[in-house]
Every structure is written in C-alpha cells, then in structure tokens.
C-alpha atoms as a PDB file:
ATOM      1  CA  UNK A   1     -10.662  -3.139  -7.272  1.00  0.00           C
ATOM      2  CA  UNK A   2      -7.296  -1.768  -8.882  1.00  0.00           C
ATOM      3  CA  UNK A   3      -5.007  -4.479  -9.049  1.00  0.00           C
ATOM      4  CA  UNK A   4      -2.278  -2.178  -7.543  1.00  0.00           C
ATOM      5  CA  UNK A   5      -4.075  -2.806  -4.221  1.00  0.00           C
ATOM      6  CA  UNK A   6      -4.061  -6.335  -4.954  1.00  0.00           C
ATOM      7  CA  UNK A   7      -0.167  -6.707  -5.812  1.00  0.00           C
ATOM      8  CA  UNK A   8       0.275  -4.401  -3.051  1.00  0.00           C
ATOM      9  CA  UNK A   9      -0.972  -7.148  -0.678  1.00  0.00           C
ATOM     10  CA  UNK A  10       0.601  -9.911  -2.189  1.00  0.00           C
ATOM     11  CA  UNK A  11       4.141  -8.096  -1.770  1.00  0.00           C
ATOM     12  CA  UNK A  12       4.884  -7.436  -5.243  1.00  0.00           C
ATOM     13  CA  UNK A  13       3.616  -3.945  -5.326  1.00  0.00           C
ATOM     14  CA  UNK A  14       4.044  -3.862  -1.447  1.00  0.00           C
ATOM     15  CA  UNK A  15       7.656  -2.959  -1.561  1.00  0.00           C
ATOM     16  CA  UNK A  16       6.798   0.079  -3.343  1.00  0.00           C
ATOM     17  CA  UNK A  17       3.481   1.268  -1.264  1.00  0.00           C
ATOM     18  CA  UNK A  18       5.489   0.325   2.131  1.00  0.00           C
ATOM     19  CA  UNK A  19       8.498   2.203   0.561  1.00  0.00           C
ATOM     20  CA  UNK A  20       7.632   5.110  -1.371  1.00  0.00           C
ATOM     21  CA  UNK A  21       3.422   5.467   0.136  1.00  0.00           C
ATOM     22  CA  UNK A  22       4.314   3.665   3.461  1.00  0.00           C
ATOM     23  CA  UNK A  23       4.046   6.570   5.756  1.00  0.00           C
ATOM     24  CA  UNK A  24       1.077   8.084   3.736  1.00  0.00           C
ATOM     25  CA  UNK A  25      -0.691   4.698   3.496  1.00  0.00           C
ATOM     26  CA  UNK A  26      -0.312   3.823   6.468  1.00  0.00           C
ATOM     27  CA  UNK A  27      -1.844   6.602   7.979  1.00  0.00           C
ATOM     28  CA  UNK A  28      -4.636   6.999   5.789  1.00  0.00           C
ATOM     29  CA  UNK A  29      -5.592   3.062   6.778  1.00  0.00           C
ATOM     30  CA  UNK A  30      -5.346   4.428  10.712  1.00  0.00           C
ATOM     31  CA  UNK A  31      -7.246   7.324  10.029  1.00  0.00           C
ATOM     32  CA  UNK A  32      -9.789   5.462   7.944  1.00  0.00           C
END
C-alpha cells in the first residue's frame, strides 16, 4: 500500500488527510 495511507494512520500524514481530505475521506470510508 502507499505509504501516505500508512503515515496517515500513524498521525504524521493524518493531520493533513483529517485537515485538508477529512470531510472527503471520511465519507468515502462511510460510504465504502
């Protein structure tokens, strides 16, 4: 898997999924 996935979970990269992707992510992982 990408390791933006990966940082995501561990926080690093999280801050910028939950901030910039947060609403779209978060979404697409209810949807899905």
């Amino acid at each position: 898997g990408p390791p933006r996935l990966v940082a995501g979970d561990a926080g690093e990269q999280g801050r910028v999924w939950r901030g910039r992707h947060g609403q779209r992510h978060a979404r697409s992982r209810r949807w899905r």
